[in-house]
Protein backbone atom coordinates (compact mmCIF):
# COMPACT_ATOMS: atom_id res chain seq x y z
CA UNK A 1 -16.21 98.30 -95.93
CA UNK A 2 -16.12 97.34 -92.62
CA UNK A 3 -12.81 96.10 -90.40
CA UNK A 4 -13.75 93.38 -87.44
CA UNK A 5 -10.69 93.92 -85.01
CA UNK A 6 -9.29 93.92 -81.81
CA UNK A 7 -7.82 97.78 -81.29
CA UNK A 8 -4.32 96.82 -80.01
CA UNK A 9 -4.18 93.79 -82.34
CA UNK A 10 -0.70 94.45 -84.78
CA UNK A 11 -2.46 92.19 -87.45
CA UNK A 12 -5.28 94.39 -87.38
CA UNK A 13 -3.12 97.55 -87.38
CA UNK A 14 -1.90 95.89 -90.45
CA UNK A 15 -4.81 95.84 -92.12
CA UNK A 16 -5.77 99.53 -91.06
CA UNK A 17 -2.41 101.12 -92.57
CA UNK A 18 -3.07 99.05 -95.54
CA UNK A 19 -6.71 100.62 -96.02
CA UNK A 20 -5.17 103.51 -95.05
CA UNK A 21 -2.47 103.88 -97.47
CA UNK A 22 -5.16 102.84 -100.11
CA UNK A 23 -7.04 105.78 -98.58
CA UNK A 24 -10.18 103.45 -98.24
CA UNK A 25 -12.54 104.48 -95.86
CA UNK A 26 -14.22 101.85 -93.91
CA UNK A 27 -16.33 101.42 -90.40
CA UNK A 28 -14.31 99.75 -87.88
CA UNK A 29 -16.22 97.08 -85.78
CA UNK A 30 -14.25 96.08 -82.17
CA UNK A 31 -15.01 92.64 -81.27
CA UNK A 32 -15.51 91.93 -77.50
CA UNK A 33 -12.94 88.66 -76.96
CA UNK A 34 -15.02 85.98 -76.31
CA UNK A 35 -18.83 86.58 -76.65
CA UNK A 36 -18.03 89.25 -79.85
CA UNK A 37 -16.00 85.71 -81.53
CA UNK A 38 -18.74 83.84 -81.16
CA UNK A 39 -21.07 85.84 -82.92
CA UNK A 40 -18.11 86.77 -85.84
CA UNK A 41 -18.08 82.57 -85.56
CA UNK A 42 -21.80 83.24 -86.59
CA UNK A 43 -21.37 85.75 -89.26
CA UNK A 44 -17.63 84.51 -90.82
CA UNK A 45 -17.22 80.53 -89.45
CA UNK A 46 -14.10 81.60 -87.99
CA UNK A 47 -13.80 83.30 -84.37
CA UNK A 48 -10.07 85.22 -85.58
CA UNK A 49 -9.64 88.91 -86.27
CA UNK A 50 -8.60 90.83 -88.85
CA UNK A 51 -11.80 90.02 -91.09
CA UNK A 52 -12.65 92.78 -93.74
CA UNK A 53 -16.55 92.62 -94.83
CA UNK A 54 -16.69 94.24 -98.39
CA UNK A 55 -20.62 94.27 -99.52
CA UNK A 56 -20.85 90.40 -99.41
CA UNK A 57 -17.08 89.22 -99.42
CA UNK A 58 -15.74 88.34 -96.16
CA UNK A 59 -12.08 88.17 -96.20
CA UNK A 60 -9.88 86.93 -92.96
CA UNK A 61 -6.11 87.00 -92.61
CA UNK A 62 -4.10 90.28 -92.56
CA UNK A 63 -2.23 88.68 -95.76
CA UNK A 64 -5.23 87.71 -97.47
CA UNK A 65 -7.00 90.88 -96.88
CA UNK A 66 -3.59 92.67 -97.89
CA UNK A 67 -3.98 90.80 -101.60
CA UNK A 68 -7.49 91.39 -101.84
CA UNK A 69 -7.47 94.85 -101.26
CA UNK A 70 -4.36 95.36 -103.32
CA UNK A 71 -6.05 93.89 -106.42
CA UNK A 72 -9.11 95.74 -105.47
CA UNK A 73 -7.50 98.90 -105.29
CA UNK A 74 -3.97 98.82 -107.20
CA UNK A 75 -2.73 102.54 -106.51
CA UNK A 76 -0.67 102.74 -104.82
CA UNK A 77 0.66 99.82 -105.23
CA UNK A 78 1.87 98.12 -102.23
CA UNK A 79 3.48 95.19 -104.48
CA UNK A 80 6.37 96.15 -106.82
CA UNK A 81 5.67 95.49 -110.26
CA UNK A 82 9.84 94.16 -110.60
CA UNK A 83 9.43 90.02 -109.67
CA UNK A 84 12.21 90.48 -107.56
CA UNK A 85 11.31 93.31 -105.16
CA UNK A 86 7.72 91.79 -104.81
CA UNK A 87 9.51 88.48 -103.86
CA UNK A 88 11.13 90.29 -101.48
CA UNK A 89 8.57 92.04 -100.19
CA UNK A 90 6.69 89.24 -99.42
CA UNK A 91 9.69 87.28 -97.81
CA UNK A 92 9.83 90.56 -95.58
CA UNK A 93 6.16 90.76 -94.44
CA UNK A 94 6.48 86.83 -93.54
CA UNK A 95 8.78 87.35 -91.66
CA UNK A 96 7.24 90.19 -90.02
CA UNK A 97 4.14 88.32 -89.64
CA UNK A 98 6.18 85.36 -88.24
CA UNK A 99 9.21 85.73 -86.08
CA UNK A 100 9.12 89.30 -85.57
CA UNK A 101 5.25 89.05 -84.69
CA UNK A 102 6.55 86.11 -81.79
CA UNK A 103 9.54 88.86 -80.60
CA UNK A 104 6.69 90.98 -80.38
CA UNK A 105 4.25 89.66 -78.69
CA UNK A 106 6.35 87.91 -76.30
CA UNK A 107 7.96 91.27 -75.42
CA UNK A 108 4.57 92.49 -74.78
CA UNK A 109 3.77 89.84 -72.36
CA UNK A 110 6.70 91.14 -70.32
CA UNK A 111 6.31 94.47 -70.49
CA UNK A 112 2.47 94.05 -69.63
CA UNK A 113 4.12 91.92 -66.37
CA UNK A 114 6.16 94.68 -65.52
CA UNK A 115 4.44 98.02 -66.05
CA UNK A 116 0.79 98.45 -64.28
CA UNK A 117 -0.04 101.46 -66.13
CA UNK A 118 0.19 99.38 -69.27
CA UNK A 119 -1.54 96.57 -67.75
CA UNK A 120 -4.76 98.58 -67.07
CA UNK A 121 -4.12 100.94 -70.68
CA UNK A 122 -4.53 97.88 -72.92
CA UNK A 123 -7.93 96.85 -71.96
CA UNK A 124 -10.63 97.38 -74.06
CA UNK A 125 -12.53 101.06 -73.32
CA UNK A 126 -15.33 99.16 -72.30
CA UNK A 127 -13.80 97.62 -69.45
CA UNK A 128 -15.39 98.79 -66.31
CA UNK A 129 -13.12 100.93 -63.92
CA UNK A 130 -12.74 98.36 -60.87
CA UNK A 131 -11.97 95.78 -63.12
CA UNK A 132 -9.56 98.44 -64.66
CA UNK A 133 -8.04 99.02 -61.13
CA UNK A 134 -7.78 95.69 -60.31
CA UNK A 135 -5.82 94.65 -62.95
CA UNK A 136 -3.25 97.65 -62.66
CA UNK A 137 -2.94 97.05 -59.22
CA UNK A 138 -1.67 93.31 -59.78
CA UNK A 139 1.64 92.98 -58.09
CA UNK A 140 4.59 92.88 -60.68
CA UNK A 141 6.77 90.13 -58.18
CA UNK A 142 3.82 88.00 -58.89
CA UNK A 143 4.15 88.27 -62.43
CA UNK A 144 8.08 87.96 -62.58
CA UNK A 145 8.05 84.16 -63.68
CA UNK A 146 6.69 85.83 -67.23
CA UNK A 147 9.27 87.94 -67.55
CA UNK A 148 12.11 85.22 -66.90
CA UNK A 149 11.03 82.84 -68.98
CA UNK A 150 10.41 85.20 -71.96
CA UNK A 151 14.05 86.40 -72.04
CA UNK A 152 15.84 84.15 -74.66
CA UNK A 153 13.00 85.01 -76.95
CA UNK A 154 13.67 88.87 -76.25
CA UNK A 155 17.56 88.91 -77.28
CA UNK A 156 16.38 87.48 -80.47
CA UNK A 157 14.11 90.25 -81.09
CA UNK A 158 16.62 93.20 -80.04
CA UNK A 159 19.08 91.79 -82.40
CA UNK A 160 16.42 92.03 -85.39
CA UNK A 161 15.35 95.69 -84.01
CA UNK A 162 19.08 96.75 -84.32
CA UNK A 163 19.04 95.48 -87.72
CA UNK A 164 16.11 96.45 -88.99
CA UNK A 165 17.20 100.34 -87.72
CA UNK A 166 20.90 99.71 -89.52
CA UNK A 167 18.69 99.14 -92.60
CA UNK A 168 16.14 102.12 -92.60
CA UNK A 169 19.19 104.32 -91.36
CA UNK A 170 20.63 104.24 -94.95
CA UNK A 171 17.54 103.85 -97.13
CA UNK A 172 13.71 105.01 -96.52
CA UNK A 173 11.83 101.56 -97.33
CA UNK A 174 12.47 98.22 -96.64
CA UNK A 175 12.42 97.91 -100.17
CA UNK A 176 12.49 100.18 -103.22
CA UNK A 177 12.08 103.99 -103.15
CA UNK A 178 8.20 103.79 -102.25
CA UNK A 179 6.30 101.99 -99.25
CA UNK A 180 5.79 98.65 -99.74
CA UNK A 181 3.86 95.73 -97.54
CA UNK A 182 6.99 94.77 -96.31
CA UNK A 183 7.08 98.08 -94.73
CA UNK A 184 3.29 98.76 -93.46
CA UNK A 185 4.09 94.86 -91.81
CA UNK A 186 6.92 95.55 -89.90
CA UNK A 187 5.52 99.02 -88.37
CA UNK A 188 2.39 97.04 -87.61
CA UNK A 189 4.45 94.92 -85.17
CA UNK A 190 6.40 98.17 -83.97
CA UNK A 191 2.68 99.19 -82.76
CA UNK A 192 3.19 97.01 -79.70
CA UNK A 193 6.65 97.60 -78.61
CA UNK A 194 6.04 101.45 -78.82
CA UNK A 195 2.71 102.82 -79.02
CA UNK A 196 2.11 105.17 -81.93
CA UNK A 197 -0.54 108.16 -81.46
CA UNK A 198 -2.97 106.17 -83.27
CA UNK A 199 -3.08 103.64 -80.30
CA UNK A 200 -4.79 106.69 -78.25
CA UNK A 201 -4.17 109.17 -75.80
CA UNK A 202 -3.53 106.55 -72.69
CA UNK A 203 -0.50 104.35 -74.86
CA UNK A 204 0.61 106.99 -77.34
CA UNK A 205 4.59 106.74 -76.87
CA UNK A 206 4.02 104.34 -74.17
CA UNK A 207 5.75 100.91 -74.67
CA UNK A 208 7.96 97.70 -73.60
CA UNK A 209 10.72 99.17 -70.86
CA UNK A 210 14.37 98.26 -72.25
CA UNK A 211 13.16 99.26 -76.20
CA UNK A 212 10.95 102.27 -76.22
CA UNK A 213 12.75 103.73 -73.83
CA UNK A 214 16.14 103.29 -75.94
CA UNK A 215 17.82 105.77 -77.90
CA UNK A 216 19.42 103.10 -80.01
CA UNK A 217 16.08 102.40 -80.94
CA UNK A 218 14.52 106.03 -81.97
CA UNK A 219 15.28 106.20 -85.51
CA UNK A 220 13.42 103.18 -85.65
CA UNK A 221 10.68 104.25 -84.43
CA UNK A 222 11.26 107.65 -86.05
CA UNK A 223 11.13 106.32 -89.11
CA UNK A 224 7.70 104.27 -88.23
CA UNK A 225 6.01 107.54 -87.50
CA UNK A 226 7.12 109.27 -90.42
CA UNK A 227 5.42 106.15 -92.22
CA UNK A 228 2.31 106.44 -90.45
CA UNK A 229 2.48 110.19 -91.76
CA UNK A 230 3.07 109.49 -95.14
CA UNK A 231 -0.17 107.12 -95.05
CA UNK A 232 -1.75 109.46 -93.44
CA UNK A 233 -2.89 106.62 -90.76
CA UNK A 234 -6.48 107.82 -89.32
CA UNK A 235 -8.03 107.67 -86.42
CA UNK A 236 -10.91 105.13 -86.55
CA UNK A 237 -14.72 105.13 -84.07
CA UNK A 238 -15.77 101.93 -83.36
CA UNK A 239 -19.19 100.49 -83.61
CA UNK A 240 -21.31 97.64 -82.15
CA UNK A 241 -20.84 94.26 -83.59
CA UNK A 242 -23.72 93.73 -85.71
């Protein structure tokens, strides 16, 4: 198998706990935004990553590739067998994949406008160092519109984060007594508000100033790594695209 992505894409770091708690192995394959979506536009007919290559299936979507590879592989299951669980299961990762995804990315956006050390870690390893410098050495005043205009979407998101860590405070899965999608969809999104070691060496415990940095928050993230040690989440080598 092989996993197009971008590194620090939560969709893709989806799709790589779901392979991993399948313990699939798989080639990883880092597309270069831009010129590496044109030729996956080539090869797929679609420019968006996650897409999973499996011999000669090509399947996009984190969801889609989540089904496939649960039918493909169905232990563990990642899908309870009771109709209600798996119903809620799936209401869970859509909303992970929706408005929790948006709180997300948007907190991102500021924390990327506010910290230059995050700035320059996020860009792809081939990026070359003045480039790197350049964009770490951006000033953050310039960059404070961002940051004001993505507020109201931010309280949204705390408010979910401080239920969400109610929740796994008194149970260890979203739902049920095993992990679930639900659960490998909402620590995907947790990837870019605080960086797990997975992310590498330069982000690991890194994160978005006013939530990784707040103990309300670190049983919530607690509980994410624990997850990411139960599936045993791997460290993946990229290749070329090709």
């Amino acid at each position: 198998m092989e996993l197009f992505q971008f590194r620090h894409s939560a969709f893709c770091e989806k799709v790589r706990l779901v392979l991993a708690a399948k313990a699939v192995s798989y080639d990883v394959n880092e597309v270069v935004p831009g010129l590496g979506q044109w030729e996956l536009f080539r090869l797929s007919g679609q420019r968006q990553v996650p897409l999973l290559r499996d011999g000669n299936e090509l399947i996009a979507d984190s969801s889609a590739i989540a089904l496939y590879l649960e039918a493909r592989f169905p232990e563990p299951a990642l899908l309870p067998p009771d109709p209600a669980q798996r119903a809620q299961v799936l209401l869970l990762e859509d909303w992970a994949d929706t408005a929790l995804a948006s709180g997300a990315r948007m907190a991102l956006l500021q924390g990327v406008a506010e910290d230059p050390l995050l700035r320059a870690a996020l860009l792809p390893d081939a990026t070359p160092a003045v480039l790197r410098n350049l964009v770490g050495a951006v000033p953050a005043d310039l960059l404070g519109g961002v940051s004001q205009f993505l507020r109201p979407e931010r309280q949204h998101l705390l408010a979910a984060l401080e239920q969400l860590t109610s929740l796994l405070s008194v149970q260890p899965y979203l739902v049920g007594d095993r992990p679930s999608l639900a659960d490998l969809a909402v620590a995907a999104q947790l990837y870019l508000l605080k960086f797990p070691a997975a992310a590498g060496l330069e982000l690991a415990a890194r994160g978005v100033a006013g939530i990784a940095d707040q103990a309300q928050f670190e049983p919530l993230f607690a509980w994410r790594d624990g997850l990411y040690r139960t599936l045993q989440r791997p460290l993946q080598s990229s290749t070329g695209l090709g």
